[in-house]
N, C-alpha and C. Protein backbone atom coordinates (compact mmCIF):
# COMPACT_ATOMS: atom_id res chain seq x y z
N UNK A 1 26.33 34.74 13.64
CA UNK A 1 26.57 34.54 12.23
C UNK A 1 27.78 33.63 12.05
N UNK A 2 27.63 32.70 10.92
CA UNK A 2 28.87 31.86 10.59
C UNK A 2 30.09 32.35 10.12
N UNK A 3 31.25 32.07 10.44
CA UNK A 3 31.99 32.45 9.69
C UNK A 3 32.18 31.71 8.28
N UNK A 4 33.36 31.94 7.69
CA UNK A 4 33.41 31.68 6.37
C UNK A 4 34.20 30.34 6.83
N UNK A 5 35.31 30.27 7.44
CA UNK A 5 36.17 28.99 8.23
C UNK A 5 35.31 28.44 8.54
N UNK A 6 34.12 28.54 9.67
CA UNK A 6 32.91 27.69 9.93
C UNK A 6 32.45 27.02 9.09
N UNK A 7 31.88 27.76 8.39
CA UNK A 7 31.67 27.04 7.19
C UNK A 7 32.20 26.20 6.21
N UNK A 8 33.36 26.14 6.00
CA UNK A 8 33.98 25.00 5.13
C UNK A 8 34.53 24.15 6.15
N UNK A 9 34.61 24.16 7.79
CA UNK A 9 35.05 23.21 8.67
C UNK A 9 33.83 22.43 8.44
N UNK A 10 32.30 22.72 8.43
CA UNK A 10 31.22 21.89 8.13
C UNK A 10 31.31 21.47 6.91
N UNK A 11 31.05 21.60 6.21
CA UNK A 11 31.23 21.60 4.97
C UNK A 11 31.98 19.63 4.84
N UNK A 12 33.55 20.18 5.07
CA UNK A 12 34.45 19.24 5.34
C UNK A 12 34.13 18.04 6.04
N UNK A 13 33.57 18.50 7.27
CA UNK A 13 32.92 17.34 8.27
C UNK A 13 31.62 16.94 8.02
N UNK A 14 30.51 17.37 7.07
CA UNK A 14 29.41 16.72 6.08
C UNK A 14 30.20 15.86 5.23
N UNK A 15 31.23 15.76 4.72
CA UNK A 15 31.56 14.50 3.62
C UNK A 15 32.31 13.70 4.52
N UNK A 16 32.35 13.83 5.69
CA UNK A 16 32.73 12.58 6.49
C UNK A 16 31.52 11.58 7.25
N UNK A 17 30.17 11.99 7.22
CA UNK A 17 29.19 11.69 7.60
C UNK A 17 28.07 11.90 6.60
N UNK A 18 27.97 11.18 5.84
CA UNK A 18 26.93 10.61 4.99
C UNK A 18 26.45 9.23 5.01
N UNK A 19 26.21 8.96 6.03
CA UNK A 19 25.32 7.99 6.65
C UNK A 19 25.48 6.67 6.00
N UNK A 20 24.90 5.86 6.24
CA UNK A 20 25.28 4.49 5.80
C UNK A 20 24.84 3.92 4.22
N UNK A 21 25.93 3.29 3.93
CA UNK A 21 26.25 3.03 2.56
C UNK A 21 25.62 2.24 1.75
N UNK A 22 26.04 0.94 2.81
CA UNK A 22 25.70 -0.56 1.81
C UNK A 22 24.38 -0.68 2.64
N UNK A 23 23.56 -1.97 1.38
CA UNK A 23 22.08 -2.08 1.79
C UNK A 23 21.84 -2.37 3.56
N UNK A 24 22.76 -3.00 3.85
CA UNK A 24 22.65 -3.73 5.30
C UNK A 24 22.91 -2.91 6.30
N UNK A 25 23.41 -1.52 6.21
CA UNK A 25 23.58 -0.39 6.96
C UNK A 25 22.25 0.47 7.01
N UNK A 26 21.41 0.51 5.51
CA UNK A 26 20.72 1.09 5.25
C UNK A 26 19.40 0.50 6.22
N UNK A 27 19.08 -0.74 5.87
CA UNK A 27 18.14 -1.67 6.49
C UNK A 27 18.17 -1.43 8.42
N UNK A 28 19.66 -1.07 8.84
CA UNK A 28 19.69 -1.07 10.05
C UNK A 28 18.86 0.16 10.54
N UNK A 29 19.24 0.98 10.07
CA UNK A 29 19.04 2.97 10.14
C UNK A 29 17.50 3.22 9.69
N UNK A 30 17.11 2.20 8.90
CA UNK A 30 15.22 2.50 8.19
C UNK A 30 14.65 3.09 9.24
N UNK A 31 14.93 2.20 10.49
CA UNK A 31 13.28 2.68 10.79
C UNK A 31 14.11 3.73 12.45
N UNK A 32 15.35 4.36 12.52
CA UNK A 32 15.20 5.08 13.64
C UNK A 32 14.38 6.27 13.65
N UNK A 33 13.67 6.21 12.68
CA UNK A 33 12.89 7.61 13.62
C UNK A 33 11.40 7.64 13.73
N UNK A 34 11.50 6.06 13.80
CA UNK A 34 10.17 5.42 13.84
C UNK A 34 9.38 5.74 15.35
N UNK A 35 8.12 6.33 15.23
CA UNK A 35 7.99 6.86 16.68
C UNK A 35 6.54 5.59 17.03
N UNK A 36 4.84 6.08 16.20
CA UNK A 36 4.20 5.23 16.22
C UNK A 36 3.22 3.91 15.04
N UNK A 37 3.91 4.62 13.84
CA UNK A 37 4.24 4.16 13.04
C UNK A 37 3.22 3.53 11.96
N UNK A 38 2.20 5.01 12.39
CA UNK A 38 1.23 4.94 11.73
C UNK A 38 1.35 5.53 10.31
N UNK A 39 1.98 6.00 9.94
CA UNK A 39 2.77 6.89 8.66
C UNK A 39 3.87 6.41 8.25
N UNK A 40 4.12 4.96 8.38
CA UNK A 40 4.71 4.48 7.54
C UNK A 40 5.01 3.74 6.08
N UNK A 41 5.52 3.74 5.71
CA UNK A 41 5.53 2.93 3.86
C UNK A 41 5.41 1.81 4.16
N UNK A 42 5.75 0.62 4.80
CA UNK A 42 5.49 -0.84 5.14
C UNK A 42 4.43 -0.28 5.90
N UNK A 43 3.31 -1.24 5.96
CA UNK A 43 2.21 -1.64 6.53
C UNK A 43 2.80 -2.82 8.10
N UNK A 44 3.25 -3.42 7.44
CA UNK A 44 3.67 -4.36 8.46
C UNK A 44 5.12 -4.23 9.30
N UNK A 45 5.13 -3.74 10.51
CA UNK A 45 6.96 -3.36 11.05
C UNK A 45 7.36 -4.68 11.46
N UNK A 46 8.61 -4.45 11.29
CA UNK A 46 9.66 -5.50 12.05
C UNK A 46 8.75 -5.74 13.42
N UNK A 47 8.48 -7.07 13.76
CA UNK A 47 8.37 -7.85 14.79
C UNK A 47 6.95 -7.74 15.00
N UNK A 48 6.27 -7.06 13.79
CA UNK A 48 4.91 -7.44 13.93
C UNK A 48 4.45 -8.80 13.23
N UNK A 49 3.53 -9.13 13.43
CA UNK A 49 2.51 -10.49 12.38
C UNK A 49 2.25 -10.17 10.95
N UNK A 50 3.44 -10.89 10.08
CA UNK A 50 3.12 -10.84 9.08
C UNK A 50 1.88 -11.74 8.41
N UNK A 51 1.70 -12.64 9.06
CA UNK A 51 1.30 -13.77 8.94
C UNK A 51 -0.25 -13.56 9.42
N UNK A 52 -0.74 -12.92 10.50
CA UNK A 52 -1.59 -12.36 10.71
C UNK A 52 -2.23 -11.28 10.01
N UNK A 53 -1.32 -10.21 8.76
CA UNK A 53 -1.89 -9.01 8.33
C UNK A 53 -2.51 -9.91 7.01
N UNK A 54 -1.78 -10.99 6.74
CA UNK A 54 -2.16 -11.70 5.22
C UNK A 54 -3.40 -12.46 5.61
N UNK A 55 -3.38 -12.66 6.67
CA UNK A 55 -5.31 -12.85 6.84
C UNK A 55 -6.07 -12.73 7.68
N UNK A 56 -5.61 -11.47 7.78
CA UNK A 56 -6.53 -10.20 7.95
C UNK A 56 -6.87 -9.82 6.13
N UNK A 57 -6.22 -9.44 5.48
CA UNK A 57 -6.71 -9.56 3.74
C UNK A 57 -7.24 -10.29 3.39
N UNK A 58 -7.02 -11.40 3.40
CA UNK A 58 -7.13 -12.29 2.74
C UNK A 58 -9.07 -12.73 3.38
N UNK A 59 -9.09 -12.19 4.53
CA UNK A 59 -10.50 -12.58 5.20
C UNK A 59 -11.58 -11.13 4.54
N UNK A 60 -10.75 -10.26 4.37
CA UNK A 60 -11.51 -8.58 3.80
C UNK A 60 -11.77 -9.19 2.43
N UNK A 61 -10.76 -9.91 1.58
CA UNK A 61 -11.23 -9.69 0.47
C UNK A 61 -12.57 -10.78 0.12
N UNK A 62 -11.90 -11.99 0.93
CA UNK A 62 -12.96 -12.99 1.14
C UNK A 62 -14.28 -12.32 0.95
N UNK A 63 -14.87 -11.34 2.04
CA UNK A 63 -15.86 -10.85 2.25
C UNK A 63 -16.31 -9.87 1.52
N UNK A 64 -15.85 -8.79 0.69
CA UNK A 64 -15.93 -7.80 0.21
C UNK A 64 -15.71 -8.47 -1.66
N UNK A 65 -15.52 -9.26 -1.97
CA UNK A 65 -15.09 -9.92 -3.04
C UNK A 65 -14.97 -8.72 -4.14
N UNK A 66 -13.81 -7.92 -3.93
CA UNK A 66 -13.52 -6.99 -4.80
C UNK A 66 -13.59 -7.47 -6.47
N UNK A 67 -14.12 -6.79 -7.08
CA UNK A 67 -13.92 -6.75 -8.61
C UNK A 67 -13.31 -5.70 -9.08
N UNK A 68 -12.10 -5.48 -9.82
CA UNK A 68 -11.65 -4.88 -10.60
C UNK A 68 -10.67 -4.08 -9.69
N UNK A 69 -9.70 -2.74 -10.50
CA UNK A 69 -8.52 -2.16 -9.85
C UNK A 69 -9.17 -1.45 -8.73
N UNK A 70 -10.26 -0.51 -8.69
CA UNK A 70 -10.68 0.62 -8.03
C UNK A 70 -11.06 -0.07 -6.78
N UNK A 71 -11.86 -1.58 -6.72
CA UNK A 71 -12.55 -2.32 -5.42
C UNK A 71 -11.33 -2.68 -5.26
N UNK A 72 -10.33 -3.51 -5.63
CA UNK A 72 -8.76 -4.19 -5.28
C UNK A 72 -8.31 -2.82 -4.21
N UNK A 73 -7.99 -1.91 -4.62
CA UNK A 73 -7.32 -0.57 -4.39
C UNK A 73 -8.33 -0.61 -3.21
N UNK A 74 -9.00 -0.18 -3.11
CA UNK A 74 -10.02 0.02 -1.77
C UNK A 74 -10.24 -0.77 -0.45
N UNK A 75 -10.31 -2.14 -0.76
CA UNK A 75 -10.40 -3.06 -0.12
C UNK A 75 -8.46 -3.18 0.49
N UNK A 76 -7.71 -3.13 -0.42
CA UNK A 76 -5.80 -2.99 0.47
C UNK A 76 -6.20 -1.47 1.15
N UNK A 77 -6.41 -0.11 1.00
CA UNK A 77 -6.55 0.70 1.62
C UNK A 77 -7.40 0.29 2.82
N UNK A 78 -8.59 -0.20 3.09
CA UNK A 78 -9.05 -0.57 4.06
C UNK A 78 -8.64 -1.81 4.73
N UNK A 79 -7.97 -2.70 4.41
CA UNK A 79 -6.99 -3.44 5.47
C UNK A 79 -5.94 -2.72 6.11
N UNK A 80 -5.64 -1.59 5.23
CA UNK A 80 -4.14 -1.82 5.58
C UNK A 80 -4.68 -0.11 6.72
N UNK A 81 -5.51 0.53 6.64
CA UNK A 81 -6.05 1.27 7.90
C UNK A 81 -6.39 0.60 9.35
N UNK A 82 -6.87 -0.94 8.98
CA UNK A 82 -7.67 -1.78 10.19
C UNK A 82 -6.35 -1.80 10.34
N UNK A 83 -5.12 -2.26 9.75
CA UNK A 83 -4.12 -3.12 10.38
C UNK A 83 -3.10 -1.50 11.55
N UNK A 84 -2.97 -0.70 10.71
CA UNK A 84 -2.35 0.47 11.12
C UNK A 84 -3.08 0.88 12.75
N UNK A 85 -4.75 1.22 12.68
CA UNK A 85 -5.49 1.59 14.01
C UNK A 85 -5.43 0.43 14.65
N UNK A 86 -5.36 -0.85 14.35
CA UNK A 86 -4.75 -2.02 15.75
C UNK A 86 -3.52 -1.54 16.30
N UNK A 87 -2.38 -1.19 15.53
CA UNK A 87 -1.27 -1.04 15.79
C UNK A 87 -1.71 0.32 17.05
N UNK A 88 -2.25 1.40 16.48
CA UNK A 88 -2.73 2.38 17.52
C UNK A 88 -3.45 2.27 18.78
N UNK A 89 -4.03 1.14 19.09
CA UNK A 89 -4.50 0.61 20.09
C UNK A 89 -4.65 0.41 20.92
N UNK A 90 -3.14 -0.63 20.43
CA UNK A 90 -1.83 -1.07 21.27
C UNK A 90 -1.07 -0.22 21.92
N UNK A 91 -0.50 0.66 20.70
CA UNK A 91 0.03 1.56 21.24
C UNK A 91 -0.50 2.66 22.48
N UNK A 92 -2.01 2.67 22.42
CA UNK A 92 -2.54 4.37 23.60
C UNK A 92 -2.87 2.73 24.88
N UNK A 93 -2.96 1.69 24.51
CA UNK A 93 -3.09 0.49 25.86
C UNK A 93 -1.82 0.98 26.40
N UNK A 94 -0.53 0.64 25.63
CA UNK A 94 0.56 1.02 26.29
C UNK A 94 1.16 2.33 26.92
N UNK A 95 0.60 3.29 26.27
CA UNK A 95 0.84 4.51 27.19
C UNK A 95 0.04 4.15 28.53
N UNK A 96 -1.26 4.00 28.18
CA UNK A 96 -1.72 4.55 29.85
C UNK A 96 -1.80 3.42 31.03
N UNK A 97 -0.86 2.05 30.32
CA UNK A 97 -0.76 1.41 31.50
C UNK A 97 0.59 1.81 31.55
N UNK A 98 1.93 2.48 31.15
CA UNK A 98 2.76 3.13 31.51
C UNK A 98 2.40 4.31 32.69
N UNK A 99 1.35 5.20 32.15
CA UNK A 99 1.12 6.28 32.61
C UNK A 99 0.92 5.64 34.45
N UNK A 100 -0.26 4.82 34.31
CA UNK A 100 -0.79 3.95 35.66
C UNK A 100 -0.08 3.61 36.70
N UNK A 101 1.56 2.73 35.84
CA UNK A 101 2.37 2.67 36.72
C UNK A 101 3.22 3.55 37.55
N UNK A 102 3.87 4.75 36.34
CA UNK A 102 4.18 5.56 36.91
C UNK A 102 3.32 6.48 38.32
N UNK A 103 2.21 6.58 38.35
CA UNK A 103 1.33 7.17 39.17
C UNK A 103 1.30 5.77 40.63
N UNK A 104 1.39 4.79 40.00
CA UNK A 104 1.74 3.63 41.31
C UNK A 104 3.23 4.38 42.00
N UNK A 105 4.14 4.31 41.29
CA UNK A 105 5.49 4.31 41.67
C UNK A 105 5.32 6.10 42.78
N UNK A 106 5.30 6.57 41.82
CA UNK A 106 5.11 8.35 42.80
C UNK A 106 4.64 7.65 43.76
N UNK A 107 3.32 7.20 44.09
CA UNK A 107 2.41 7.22 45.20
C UNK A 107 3.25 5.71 46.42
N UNK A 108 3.68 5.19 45.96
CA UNK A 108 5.01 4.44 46.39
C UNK A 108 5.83 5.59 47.32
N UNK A 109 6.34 6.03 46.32
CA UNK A 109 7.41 7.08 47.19
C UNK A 109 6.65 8.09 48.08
N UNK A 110 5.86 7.92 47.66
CA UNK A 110 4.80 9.65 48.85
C UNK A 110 4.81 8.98 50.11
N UNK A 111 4.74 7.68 50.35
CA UNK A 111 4.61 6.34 51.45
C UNK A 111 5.80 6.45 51.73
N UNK A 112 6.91 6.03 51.16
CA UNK A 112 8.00 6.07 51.80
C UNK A 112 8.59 7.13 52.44
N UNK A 113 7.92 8.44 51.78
CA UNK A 113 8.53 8.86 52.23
C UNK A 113 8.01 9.61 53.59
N UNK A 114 6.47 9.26 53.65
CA UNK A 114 5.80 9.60 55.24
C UNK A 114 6.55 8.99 56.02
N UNK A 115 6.99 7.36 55.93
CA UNK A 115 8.03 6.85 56.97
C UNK A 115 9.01 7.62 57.15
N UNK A 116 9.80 8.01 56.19
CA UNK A 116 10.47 8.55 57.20
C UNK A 116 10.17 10.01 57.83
N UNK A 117 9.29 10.65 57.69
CA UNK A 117 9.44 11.36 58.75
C UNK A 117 8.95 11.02 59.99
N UNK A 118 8.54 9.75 60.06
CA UNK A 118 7.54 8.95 60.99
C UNK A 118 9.15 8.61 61.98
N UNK A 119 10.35 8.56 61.33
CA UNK A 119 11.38 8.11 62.24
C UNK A 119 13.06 9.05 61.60
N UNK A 120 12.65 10.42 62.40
CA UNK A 120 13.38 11.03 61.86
C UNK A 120 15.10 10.80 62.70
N UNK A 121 14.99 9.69 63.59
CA UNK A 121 16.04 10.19 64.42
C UNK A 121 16.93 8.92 63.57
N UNK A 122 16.13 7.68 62.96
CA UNK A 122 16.99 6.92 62.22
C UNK A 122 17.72 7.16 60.90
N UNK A 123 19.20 7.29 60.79
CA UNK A 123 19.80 7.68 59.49
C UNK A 123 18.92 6.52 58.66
N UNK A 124 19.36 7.27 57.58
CA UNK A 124 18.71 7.04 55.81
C UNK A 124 19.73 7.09 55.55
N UNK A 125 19.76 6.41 54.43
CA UNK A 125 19.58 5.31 54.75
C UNK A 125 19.84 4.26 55.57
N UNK A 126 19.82 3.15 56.70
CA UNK A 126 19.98 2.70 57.26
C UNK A 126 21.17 2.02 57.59
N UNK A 127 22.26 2.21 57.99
CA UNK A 127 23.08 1.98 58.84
C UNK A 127 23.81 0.14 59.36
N UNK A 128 24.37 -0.60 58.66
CA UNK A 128 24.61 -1.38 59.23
C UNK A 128 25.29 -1.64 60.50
N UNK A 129 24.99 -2.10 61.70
CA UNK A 129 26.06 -1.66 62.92
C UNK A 129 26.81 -3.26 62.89
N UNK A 130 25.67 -3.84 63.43
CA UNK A 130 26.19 -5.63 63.17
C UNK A 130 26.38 -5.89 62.34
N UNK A 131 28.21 -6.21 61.73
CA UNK A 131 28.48 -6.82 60.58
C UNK A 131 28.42 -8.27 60.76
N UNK A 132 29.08 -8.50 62.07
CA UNK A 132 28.35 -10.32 62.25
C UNK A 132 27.00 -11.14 61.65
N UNK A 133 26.32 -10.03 62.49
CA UNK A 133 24.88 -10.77 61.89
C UNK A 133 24.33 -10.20 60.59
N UNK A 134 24.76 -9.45 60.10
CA UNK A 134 24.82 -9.00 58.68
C UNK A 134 25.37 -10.09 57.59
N UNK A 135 26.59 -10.83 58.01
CA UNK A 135 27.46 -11.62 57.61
C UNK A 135 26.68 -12.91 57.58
N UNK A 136 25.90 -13.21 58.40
CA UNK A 136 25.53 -14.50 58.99
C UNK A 136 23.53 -14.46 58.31
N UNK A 137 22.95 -13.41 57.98
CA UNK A 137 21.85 -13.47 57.23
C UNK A 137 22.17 -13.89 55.32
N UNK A 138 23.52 -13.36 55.51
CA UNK A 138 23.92 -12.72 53.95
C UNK A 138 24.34 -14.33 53.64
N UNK A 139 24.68 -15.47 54.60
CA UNK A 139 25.18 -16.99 53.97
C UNK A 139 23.48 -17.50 54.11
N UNK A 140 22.63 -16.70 55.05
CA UNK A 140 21.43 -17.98 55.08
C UNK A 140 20.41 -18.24 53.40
């Protein structure tokens, strides 16, 4: 349970941390808790194709030749889903060629590490004895 001191020490230290002020602090902080960014209010994130989502629309409406608010409204809801599940795509490509590598790297080390028991009498890591010729690879 808190105490009552606890409590106004927080208290105190909440009006020292109220997060950033001016617009350009604000703009910095938007998007940290941006994970995949399918639930976001912009359609389009920092360092994606803006230029690409405007026609991607611009080719939907082409085709769909909306009339009136309800087809307008429908036709931006359905771009702006195509544009969001590309973004998702990308994103599960990038997990599981993450995932891939990681499963390279383990299976890397499962190898390395049969060597060494393949040569248990050599220290690990390996030992420079010749600093001469250590010296003399290290200028070639």
């Amino acid at each position: 349970m808190t105490s009552e001191r606890q409590k106004a020490a927080n208290r105190a230290n909440a009006l020292h941390s109220t997060g950033p002020k001016t617009q350009e602090g604000k703009a910095v902080v938007r998007l940290n808790a941006l994970r995949h960014g399918l639930l976001t209010r912009d359609v389009v994130l920092p360092g994606e194709d803006a230029d690409a989502f405007e026609d991607l629309l611009n080719q939907v409406r082409a085709e769909l030749s909306p009339v009136g608010p309800i087809e307008e409204l429908l036709v931006d809801r359905a771009v702006n889903t195509m544009w969001r599940l590309g973004r998702l795509a990308r994103a599960e490509t990038a997990l599981f060629d993450w995932r891939v590598r990681v499963l390279k790297v383990n299976q890397l080390a499962d190898q390395v590490g049969s060597y060494e028991v393949m040569l248990p009498d050599m220290p690990f890591p390996p030992h420079i004895t010749d600093n001469a010729a250590h010296a003399e690879l290290a200028r070639a």
